[in-house]
N, C-alpha and C. Protein backbone atom coordinates (compact mmCIF):
# COMPACT_ATOMS: atom_id res chain seq x y z
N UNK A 1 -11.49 29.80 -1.22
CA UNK A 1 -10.67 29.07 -0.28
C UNK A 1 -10.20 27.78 -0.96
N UNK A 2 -8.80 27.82 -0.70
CA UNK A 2 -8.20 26.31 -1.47
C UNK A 2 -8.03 25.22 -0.65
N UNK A 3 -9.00 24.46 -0.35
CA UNK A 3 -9.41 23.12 0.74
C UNK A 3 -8.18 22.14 -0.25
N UNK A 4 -7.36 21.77 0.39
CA UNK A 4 -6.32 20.37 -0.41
C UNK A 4 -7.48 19.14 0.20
N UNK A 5 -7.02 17.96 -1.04
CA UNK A 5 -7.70 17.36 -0.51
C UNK A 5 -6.57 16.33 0.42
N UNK A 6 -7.52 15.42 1.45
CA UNK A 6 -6.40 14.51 2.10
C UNK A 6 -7.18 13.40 1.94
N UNK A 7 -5.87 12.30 2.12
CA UNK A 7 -6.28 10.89 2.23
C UNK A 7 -6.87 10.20 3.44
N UNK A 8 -7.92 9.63 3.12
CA UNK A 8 -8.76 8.87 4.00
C UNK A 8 -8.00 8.33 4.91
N UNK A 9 -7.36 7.41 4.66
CA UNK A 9 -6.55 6.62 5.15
C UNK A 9 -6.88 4.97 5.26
N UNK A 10 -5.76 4.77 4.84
CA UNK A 10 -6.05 2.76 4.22
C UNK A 10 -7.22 2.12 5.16
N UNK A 11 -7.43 2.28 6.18
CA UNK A 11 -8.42 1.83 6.79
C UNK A 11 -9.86 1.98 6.13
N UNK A 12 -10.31 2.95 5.81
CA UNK A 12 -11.14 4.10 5.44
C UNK A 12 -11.37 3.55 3.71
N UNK A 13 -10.31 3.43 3.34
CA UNK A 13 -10.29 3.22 1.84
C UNK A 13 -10.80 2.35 1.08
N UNK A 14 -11.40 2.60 -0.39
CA UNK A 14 -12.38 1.42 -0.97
C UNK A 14 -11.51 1.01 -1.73
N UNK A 15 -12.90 -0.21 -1.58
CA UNK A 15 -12.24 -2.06 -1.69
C UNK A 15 -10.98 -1.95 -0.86
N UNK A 16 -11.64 -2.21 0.60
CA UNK A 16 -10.48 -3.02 1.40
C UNK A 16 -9.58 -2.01 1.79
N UNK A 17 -9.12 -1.28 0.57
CA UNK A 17 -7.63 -1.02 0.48
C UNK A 17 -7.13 -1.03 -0.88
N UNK A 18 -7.55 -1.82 -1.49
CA UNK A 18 -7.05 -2.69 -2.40
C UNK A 18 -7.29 -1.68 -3.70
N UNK A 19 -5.93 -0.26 -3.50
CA UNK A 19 -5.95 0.67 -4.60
C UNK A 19 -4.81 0.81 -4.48
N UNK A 20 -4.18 1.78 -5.68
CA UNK A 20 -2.78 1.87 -5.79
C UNK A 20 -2.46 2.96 -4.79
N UNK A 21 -3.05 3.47 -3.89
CA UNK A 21 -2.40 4.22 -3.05
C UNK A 21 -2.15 3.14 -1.80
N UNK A 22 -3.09 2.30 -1.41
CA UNK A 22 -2.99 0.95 -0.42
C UNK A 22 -1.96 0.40 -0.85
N UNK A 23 -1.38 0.23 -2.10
CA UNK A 23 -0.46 -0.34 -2.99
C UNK A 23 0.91 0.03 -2.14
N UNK A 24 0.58 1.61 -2.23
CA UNK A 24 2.44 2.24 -2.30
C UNK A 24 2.17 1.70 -0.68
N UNK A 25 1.14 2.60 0.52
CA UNK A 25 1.32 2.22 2.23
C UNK A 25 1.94 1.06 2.38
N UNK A 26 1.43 0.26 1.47
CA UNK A 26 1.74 -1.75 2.52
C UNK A 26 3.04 -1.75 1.70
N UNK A 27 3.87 -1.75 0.54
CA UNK A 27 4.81 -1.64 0.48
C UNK A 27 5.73 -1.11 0.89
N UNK A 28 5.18 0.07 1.72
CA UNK A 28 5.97 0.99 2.36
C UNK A 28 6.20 0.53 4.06
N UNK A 29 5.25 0.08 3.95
CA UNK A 29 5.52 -1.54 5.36
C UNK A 29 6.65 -2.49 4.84
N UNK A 30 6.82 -2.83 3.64
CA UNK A 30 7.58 -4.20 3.68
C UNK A 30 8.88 -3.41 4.00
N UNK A 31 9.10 -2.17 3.01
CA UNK A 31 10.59 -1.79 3.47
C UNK A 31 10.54 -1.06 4.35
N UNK A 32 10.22 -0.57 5.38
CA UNK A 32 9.94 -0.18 6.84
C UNK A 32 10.17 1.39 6.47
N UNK A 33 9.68 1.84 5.27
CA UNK A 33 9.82 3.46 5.17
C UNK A 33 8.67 4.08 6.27
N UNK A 34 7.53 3.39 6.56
CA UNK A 34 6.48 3.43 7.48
C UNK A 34 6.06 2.38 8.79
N UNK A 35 6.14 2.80 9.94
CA UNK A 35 5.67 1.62 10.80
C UNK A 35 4.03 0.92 10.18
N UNK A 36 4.22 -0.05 10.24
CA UNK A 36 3.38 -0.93 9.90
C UNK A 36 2.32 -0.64 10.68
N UNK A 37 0.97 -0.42 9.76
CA UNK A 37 -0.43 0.37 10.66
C UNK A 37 -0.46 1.80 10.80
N UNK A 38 0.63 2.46 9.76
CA UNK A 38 0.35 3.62 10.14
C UNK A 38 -0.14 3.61 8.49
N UNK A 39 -1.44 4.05 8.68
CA UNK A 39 -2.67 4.23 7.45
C UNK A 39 -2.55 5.92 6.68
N UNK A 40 -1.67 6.48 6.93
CA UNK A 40 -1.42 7.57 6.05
C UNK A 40 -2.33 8.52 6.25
N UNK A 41 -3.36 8.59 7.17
CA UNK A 41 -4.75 8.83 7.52
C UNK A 41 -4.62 10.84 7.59
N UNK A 42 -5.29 11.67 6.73
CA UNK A 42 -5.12 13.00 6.35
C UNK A 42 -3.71 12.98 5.88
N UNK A 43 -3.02 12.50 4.85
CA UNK A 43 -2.02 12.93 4.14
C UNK A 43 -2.48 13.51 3.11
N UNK A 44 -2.01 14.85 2.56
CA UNK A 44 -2.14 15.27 1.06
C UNK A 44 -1.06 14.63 0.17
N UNK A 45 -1.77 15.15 -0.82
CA UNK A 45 -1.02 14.62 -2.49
C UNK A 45 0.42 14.59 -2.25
N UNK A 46 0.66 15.93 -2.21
CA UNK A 46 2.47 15.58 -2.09
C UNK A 46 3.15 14.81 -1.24
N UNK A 47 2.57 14.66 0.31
CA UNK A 47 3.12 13.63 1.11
C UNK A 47 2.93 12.11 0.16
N UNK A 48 1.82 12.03 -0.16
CA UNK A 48 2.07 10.78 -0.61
C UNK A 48 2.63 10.33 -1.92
N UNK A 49 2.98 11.65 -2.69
CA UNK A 49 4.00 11.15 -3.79
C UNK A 49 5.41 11.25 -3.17
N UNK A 50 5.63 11.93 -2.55
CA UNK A 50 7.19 11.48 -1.49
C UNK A 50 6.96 10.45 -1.38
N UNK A 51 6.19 9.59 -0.36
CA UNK A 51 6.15 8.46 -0.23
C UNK A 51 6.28 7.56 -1.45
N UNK A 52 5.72 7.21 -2.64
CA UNK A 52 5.34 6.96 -3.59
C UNK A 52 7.10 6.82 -4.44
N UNK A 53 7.86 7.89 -4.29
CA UNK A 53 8.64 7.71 -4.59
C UNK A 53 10.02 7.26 -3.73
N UNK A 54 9.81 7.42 -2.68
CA UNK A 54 10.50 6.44 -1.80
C UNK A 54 10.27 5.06 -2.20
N UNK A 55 9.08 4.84 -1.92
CA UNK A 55 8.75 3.26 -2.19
C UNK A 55 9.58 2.78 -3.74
N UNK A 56 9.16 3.37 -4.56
CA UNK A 56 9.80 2.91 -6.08
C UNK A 56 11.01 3.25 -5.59
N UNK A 57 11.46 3.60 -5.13
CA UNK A 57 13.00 3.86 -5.21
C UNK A 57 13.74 1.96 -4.40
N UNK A 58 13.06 2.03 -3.63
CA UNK A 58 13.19 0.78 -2.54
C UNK A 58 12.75 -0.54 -3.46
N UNK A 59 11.42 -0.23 -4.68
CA UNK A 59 11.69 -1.58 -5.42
C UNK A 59 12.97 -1.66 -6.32
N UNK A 60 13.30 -0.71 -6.58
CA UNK A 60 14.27 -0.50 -7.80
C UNK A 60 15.50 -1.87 -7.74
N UNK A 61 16.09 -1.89 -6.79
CA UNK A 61 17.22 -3.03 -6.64
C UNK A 61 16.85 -4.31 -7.38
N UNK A 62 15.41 -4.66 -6.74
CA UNK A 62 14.87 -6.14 -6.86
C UNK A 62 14.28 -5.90 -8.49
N UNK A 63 14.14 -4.99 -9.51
CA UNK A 63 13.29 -5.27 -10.58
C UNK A 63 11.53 -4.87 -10.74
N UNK A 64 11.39 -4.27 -9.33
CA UNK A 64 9.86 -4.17 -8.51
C UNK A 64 9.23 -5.47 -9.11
N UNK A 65 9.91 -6.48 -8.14
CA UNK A 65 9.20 -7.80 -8.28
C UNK A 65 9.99 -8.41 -7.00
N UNK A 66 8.39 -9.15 -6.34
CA UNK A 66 8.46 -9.75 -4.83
C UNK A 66 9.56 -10.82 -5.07
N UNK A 67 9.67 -11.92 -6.43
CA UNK A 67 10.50 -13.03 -6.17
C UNK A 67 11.65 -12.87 -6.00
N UNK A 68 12.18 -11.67 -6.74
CA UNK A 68 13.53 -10.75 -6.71
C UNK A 68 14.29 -9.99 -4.99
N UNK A 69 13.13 -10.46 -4.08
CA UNK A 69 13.08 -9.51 -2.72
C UNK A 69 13.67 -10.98 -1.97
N UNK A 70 15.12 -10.35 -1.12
CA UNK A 70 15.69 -11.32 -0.37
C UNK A 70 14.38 -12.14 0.83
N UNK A 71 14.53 -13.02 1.04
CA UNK A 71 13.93 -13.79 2.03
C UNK A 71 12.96 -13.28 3.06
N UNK A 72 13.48 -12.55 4.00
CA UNK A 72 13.04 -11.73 5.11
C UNK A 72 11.95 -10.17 3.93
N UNK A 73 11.95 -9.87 3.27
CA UNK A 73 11.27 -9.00 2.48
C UNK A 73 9.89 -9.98 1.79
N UNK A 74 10.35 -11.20 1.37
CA UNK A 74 9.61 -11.92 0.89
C UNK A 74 8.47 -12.25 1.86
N UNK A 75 9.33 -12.60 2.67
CA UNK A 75 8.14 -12.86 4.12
C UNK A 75 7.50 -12.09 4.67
N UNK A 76 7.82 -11.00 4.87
CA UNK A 76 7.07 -9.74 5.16
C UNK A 76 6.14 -9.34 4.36
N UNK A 77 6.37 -9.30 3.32
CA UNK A 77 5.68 -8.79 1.85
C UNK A 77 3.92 -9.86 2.19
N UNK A 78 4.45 -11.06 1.86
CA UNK A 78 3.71 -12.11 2.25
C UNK A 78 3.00 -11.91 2.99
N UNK A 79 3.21 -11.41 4.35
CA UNK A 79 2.61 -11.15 5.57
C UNK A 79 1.10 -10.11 5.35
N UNK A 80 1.88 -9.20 5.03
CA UNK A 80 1.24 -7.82 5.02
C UNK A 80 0.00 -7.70 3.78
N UNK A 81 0.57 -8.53 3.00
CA UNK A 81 -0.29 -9.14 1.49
C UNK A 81 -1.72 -9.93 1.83
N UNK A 82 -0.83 -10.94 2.45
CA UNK A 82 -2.01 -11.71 3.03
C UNK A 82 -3.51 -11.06 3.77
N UNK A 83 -2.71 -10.51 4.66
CA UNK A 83 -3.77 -10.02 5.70
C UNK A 83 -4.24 -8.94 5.09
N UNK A 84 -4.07 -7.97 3.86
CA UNK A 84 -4.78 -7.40 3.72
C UNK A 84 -5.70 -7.79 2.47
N UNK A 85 -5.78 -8.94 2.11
CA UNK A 85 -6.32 -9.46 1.16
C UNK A 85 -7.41 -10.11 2.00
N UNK A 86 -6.98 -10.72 2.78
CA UNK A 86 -8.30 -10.77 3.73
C UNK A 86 -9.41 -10.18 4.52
N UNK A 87 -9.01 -9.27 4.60
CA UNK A 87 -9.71 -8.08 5.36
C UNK A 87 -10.37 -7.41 4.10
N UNK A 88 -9.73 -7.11 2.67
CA UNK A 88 -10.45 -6.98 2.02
C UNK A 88 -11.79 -7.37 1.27
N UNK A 89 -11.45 -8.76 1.68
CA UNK A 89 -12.65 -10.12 0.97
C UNK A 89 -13.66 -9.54 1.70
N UNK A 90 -13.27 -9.61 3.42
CA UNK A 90 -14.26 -9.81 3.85
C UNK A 90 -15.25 -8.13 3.95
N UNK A 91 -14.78 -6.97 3.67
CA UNK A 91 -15.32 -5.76 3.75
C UNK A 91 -16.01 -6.32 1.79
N UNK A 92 -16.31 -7.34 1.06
CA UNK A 92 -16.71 -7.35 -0.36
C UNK A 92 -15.75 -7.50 -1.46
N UNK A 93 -14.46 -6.99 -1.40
CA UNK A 93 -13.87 -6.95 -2.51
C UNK A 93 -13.19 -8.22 -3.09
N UNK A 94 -13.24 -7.98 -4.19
CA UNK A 94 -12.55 -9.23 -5.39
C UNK A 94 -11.59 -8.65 -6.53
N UNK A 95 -10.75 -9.87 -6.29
CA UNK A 95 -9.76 -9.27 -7.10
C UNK A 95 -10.67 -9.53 -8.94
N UNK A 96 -11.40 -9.82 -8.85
CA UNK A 96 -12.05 -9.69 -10.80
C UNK A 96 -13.19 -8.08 -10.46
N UNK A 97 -13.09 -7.47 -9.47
CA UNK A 97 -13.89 -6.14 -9.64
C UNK A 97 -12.97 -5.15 -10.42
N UNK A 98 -13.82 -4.84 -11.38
CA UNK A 98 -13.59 -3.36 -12.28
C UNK A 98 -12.74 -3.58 -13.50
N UNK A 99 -12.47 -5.05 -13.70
CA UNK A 99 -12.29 -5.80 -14.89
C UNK A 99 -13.31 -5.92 -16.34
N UNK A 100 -14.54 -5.75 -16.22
CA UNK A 100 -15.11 -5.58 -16.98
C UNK A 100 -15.29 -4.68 -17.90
C-alpha cells in the first residue's frame, strides 16, 4: 500500500514553524495566495510544490527580497514575520539552532 505522506500543518510543525515549508505558507499569506491561518494541515508533496511555486513566482517581481516589496506587502510581511517569530521563541526555537 502506497500511504503519501502529508503535511502536519504549520501549527503542528517543528521549531515553531520556522522551516522552509512555514517559509513558502506565511509568504503565501503576504501575497494572499492563502487566507492567512490556513496551516496547509494534510497537504501532500505536490500540493505544496504548487504552492511553492506560486509563491516564487509572486517573489519574482520584487528580486525575492522584502525591501523590494511595495509598502502594504512590507507591512504585512512584517506582520506575519513577527508573530510567528514569536510564537516560535516561545514553543523553544532560536534562530542560531542547527548552525553548528
Amino acid at each position: 500500500m502506497n500511504k503519501q505522506r502529508v503535511y502536519v500543518g504549520l501549527d503542528k510543525d517543528v521549531n515553531g514553524g520556522m522551516t522552509p515549508t512555514g517559509t513558502i505558507i506565511r509568504d503565501a499569506w503576504v501575497f494572499e495566495l492563502l487566507d492567512e491561518g490556513d496551516n496547509c494541515t494534510g497537504w501532500n508533496y505536490d500540493r505544496l510544490q504548487a504552492l511553492y511555486d506560486r509563491v516564487y513566482a509572486a517573489w519574482a517581481p520584487y528580486g525575492h527580497l522584502v525591501s523590494k516589496l511595495p509598502p502594504e506587502l512590507q507591512e504585512r510581511h512584517q506582520r506575519i514575520y513577527d508573530a510567528a517569530v514569536r510564537r516560535a521563541r516561545e514553543e523553544g526555537w532560536s534562530p542560531e539552532m542547527g548552525l553548528e
